[in-house]
C-alpha atoms as a PDB file:
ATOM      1  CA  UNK A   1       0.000   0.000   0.000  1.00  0.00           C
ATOM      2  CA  UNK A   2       3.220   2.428   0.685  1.00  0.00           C
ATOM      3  CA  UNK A   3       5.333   1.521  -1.854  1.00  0.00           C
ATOM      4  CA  UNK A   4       7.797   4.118  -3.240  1.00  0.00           C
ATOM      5  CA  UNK A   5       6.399   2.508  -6.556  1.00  0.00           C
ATOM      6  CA  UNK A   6       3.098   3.884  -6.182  1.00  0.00           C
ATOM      7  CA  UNK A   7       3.992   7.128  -5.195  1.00  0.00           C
ATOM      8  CA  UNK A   8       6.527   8.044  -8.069  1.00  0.00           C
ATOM      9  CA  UNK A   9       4.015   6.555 -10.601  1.00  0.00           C
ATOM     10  CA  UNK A  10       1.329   8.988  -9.645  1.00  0.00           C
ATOM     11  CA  UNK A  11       3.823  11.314  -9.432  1.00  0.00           C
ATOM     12  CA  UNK A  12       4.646  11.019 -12.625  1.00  0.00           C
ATOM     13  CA  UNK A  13       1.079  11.555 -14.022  1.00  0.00           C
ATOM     14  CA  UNK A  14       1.098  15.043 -12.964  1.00  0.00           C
ATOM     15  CA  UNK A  15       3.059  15.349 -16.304  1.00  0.00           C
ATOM     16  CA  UNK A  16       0.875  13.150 -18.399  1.00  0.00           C
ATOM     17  CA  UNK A  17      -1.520  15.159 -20.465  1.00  0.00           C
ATOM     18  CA  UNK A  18      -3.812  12.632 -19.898  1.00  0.00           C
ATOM     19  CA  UNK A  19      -3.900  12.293 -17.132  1.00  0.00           C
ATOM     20  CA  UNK A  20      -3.478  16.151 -16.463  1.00  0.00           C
ATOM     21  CA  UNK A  21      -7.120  16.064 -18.420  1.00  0.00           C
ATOM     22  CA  UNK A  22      -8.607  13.467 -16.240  1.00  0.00           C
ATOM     23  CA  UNK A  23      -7.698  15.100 -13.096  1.00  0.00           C
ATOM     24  CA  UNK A  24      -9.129  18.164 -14.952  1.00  0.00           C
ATOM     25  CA  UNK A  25     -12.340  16.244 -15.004  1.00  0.00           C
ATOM     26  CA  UNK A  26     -12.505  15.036 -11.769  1.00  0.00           C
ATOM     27  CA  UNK A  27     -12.013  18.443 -10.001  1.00  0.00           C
ATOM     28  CA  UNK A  28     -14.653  19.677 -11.928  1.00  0.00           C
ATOM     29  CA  UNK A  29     -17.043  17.338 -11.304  1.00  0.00           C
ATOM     30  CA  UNK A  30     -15.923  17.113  -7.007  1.00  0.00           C
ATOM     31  CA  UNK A  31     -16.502  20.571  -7.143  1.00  0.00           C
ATOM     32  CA  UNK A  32     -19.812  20.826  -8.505  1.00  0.00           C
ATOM     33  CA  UNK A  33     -21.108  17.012  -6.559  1.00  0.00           C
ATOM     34  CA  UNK A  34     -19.342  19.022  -3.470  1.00  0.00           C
ATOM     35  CA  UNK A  35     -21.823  21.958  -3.719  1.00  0.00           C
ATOM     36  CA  UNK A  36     -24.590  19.588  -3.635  1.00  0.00           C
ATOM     37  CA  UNK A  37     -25.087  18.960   0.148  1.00  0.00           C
ATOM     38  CA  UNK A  38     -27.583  17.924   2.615  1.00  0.00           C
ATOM     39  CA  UNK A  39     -26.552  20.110   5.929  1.00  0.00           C
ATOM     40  CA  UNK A  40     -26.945  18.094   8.781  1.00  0.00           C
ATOM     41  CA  UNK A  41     -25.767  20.114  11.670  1.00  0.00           C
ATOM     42  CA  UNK A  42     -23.845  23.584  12.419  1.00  0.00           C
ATOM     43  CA  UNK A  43     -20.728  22.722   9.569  1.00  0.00           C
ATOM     44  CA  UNK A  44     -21.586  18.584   9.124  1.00  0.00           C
ATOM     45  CA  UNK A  45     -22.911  17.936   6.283  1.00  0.00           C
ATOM     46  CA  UNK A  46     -24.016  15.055   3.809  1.00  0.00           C
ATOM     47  CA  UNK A  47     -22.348  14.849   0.387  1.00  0.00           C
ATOM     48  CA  UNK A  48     -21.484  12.404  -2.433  1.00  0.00           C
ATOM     49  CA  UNK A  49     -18.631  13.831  -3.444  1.00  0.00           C
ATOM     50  CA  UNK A  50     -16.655  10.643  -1.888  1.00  0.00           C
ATOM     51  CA  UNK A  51     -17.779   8.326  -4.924  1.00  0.00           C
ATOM     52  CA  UNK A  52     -15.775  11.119  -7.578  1.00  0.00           C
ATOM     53  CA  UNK A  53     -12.893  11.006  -5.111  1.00  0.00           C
ATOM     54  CA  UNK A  54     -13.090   7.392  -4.931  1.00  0.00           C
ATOM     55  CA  UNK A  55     -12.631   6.712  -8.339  1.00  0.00           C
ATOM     56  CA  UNK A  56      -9.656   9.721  -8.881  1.00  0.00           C
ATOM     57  CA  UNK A  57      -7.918   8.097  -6.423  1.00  0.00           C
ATOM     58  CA  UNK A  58      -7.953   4.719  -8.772  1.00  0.00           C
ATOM     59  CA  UNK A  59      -6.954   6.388 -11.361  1.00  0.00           C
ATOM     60  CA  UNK A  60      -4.478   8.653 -10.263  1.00  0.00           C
ATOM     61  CA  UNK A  61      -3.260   7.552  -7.048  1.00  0.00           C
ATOM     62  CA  UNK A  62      -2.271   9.123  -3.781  1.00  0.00           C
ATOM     63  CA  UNK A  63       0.600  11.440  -4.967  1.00  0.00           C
ATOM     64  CA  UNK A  64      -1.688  13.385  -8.070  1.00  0.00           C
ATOM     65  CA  UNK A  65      -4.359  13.038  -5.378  1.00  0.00           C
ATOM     66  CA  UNK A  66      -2.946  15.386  -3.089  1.00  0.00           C
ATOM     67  CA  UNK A  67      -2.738  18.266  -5.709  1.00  0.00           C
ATOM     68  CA  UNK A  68      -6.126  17.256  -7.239  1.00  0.00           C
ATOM     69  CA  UNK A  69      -7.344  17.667  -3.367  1.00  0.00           C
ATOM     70  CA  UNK A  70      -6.104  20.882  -3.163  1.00  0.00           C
ATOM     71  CA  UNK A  71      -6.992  22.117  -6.244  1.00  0.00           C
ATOM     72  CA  UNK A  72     -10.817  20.959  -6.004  1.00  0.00           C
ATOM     73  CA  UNK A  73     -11.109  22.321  -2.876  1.00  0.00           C
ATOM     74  CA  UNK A  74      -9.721  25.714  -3.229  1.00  0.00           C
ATOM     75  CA  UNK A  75     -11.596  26.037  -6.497  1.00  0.00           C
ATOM     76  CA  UNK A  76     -14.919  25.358  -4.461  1.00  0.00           C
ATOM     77  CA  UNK A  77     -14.052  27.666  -1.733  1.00  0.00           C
ATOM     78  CA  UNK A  78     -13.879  30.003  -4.566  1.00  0.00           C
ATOM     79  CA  UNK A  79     -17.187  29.121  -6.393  1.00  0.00           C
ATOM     80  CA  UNK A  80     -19.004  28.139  -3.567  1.00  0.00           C
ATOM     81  CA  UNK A  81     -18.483  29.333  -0.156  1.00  0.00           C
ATOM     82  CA  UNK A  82     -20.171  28.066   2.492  1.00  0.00           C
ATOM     83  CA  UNK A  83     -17.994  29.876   5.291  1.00  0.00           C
ATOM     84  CA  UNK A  84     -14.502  31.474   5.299  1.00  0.00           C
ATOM     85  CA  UNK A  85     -11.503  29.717   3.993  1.00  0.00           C
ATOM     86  CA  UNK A  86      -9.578  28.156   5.792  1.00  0.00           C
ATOM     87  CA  UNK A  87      -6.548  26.025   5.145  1.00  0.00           C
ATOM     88  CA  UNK A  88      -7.146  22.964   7.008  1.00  0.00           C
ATOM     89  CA  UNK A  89     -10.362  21.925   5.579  1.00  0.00           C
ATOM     90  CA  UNK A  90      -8.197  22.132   2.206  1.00  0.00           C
ATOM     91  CA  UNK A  91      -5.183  19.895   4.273  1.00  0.00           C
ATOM     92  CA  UNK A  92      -8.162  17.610   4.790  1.00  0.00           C
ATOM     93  CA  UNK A  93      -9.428  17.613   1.097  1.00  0.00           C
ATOM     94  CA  UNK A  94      -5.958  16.690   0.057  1.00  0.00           C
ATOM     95  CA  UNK A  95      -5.973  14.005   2.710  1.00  0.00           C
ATOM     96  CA  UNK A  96      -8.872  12.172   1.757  1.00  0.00           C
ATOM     97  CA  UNK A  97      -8.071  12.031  -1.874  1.00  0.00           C
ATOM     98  CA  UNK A  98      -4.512  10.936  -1.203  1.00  0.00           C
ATOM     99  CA  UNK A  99      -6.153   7.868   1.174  1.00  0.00           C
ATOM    100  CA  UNK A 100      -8.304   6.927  -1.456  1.00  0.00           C
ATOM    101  CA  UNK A 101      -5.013   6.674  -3.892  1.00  0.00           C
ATOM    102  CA  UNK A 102      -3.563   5.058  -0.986  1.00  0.00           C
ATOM    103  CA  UNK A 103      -5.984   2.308  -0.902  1.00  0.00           C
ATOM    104  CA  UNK A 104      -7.135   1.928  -4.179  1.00  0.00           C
ATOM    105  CA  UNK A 105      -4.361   2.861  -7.375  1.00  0.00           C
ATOM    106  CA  UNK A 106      -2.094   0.281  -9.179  1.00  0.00           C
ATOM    107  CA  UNK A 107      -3.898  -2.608  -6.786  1.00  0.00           C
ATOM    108  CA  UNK A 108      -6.438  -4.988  -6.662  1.00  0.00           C
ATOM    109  CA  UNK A 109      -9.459  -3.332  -5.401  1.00  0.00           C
ATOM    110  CA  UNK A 110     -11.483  -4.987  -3.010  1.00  0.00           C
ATOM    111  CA  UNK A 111     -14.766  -4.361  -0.760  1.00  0.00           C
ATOM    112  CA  UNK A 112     -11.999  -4.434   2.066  1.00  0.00           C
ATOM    113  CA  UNK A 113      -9.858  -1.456   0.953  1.00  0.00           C
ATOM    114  CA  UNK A 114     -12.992   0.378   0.129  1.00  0.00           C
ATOM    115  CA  UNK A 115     -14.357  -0.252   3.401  1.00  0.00           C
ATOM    116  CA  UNK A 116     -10.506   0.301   4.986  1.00  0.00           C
ATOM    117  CA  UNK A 117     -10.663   3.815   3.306  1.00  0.00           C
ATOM    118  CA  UNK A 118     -13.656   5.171   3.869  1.00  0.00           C
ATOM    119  CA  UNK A 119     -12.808   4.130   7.281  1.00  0.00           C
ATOM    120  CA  UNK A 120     -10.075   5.947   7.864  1.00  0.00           C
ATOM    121  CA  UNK A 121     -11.262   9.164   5.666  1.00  0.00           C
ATOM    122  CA  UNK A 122     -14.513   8.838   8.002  1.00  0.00           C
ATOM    123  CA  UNK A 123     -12.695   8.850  11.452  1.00  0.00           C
ATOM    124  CA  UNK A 124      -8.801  10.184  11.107  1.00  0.00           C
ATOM    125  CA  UNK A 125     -10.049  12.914   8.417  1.00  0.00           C
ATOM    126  CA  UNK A 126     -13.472  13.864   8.994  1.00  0.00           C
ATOM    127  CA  UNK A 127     -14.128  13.411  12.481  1.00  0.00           C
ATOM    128  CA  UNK A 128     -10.486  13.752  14.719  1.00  0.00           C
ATOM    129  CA  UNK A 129      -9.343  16.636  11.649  1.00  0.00           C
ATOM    130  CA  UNK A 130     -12.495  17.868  10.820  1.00  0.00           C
ATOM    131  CA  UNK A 131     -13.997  18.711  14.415  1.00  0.00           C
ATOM    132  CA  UNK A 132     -10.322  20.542  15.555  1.00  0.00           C
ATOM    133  CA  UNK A 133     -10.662  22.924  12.268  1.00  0.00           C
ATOM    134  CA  UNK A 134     -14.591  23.197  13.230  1.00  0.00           C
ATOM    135  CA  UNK A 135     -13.369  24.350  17.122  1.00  0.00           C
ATOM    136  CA  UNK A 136     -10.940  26.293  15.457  1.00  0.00           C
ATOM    137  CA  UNK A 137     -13.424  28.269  13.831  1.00  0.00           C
ATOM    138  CA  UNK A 138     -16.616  28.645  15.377  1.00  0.00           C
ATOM    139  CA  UNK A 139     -18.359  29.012  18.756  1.00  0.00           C
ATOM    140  CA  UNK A 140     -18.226  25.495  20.346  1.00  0.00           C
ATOM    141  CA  UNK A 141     -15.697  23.081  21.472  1.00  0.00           C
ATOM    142  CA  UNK A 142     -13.594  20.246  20.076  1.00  0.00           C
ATOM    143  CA  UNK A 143     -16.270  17.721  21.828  1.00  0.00           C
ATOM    144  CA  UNK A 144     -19.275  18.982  20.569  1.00  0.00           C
ATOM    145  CA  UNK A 145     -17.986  18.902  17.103  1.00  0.00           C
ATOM    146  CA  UNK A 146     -16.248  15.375  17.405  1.00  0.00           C
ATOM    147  CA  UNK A 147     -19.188  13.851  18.942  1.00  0.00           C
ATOM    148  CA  UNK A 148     -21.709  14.872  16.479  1.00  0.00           C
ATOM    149  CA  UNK A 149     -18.762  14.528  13.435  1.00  0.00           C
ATOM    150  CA  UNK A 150     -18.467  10.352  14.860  1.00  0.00           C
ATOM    151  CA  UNK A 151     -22.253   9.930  15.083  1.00  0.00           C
ATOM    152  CA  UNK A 152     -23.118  11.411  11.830  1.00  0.00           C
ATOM    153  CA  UNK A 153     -19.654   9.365  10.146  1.00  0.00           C
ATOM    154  CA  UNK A 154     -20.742   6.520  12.023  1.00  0.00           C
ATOM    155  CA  UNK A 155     -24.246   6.268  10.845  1.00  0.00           C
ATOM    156  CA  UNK A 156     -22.997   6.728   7.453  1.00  0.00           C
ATOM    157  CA  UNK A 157     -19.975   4.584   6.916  1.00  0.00           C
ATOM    158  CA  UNK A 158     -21.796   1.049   6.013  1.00  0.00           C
ATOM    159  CA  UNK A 159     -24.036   3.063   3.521  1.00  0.00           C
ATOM    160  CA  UNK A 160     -21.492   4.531   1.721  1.00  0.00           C
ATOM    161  CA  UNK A 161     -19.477   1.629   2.123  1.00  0.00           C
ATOM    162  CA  UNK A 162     -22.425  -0.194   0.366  1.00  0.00           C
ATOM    163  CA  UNK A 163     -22.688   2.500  -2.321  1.00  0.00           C
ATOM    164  CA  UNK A 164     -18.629   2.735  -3.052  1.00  0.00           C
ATOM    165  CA  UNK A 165     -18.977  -1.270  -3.672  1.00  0.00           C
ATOM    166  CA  UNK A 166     -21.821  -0.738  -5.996  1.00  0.00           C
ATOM    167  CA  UNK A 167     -20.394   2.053  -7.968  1.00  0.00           C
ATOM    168  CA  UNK A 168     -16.853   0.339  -8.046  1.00  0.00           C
ATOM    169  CA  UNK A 169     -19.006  -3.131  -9.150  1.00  0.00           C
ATOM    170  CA  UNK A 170     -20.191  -1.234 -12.639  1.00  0.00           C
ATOM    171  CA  UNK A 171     -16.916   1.308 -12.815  1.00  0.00           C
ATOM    172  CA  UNK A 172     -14.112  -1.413 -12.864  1.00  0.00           C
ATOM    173  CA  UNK A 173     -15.428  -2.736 -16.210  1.00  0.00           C
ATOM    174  CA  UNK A 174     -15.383   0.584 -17.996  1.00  0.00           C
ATOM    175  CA  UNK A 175     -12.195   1.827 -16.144  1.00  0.00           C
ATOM    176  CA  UNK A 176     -10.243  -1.809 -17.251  1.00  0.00           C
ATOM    177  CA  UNK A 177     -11.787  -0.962 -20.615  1.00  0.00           C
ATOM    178  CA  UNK A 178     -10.061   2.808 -21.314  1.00  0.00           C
ATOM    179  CA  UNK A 179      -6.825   1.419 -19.887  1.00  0.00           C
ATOM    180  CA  UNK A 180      -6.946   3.381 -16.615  1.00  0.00           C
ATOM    181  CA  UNK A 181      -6.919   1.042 -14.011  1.00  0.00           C
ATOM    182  CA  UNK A 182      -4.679  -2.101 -13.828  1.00  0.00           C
ATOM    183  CA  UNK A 183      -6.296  -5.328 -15.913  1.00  0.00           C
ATOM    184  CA  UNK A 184      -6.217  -7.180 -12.500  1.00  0.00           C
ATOM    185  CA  UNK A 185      -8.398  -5.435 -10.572  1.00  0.00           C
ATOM    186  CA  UNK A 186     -11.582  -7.062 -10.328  1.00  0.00           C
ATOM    187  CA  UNK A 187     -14.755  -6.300  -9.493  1.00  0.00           C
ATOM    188  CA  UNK A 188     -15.175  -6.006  -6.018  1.00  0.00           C
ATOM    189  CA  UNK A 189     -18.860  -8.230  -5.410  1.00  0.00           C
ATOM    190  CA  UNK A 190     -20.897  -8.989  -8.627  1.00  0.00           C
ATOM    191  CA  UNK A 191     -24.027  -8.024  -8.857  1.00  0.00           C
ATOM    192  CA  UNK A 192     -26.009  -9.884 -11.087  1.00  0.00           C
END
């Protein structure tokens, strides 16, 4: 999962064209699924935008992910502010997508990487990271925000758990077909 490998291969697609253009694509489209939110509490929220950073990170892997992270999210800070800007919710954009390259470029991918990432993006990122910027930056405490952060990440993780699988069950096939993920990779559970 850490191998020097990995890294200097997605390093090296930050000077593909290509792959340049895909990563174009992707940032447009987290940006715009990003926007589209269900607020759930004061800053927690319920978004999508996981499945488009799911599949980047297949793609393009964790070292291209971190400058795709940044990218996306300072672009939708731009476009579509829901608050002031501050840097470590863009630290925890690049995060998550580098996790996701972590877990799921130039490898098999299985329901138990895509469970293992969402897992960590869920508590490390979104809930330990996530509820220190949110004390950082408004009214209440690091407690109030973690403990409403792990029940609403909590709640969620085997549903989007479920949905990465399902996504990732039709997506491998076209992926394997345009060359951009590794012919081994396999579908993750077949749904027939």
């Amino acid at each position: 999962m850490f191998r020097k490998e990995m890294w200097l291969k997605s390093a090296s697609n930050l000077k593909s064209t290509k792959y340049l253009a895909i990563m174009a694509i992707f940032i447009a489209l987290r940006v715009v699924v990003n926007s589209m939110f269900i607020p759930v509490a004061e800053n927690l929220r319920i978004s999508v935008s996981f499945i488009v950073s799911a599949i980047e990170g297949s793609i393009i892997g964790p070292a291209a992910g971190l400058v795709s992270g940044m990218i996306s999210d300072l672009i939708g800070v731009m476009l579509f502010p829901t608050g002031p800007f501050f840097i470590g919710y863009t630290i925890t954009a690049m995060l998550a997508a580098m996790i996701w390259g972590l877990f799921l470029y130039d490898q098999k991918i299985t329901v138990l990487k895509l469970a293992g990432a969402k897992f960590v993006i869920n508590y490390f990122v979104n809930v330990l990271m996530g509820s220190l910027w949110s004390s950082m930056l408004y009214s209440k405490g690091y407690i109030f925000y973690a403990t409403n952060s792990l029940i609403k990440n909590s709640v969620l993780l085997p549903i989007e758990i479920l949905i990465l699988v399902a996504v990732f069950s039709v997506m491998i096939p076209i992926l394997k077909r345009r060359n951009l993920i590794r012919e081994e990779n396999s579908v993750p559970i077949p749904f027939k």
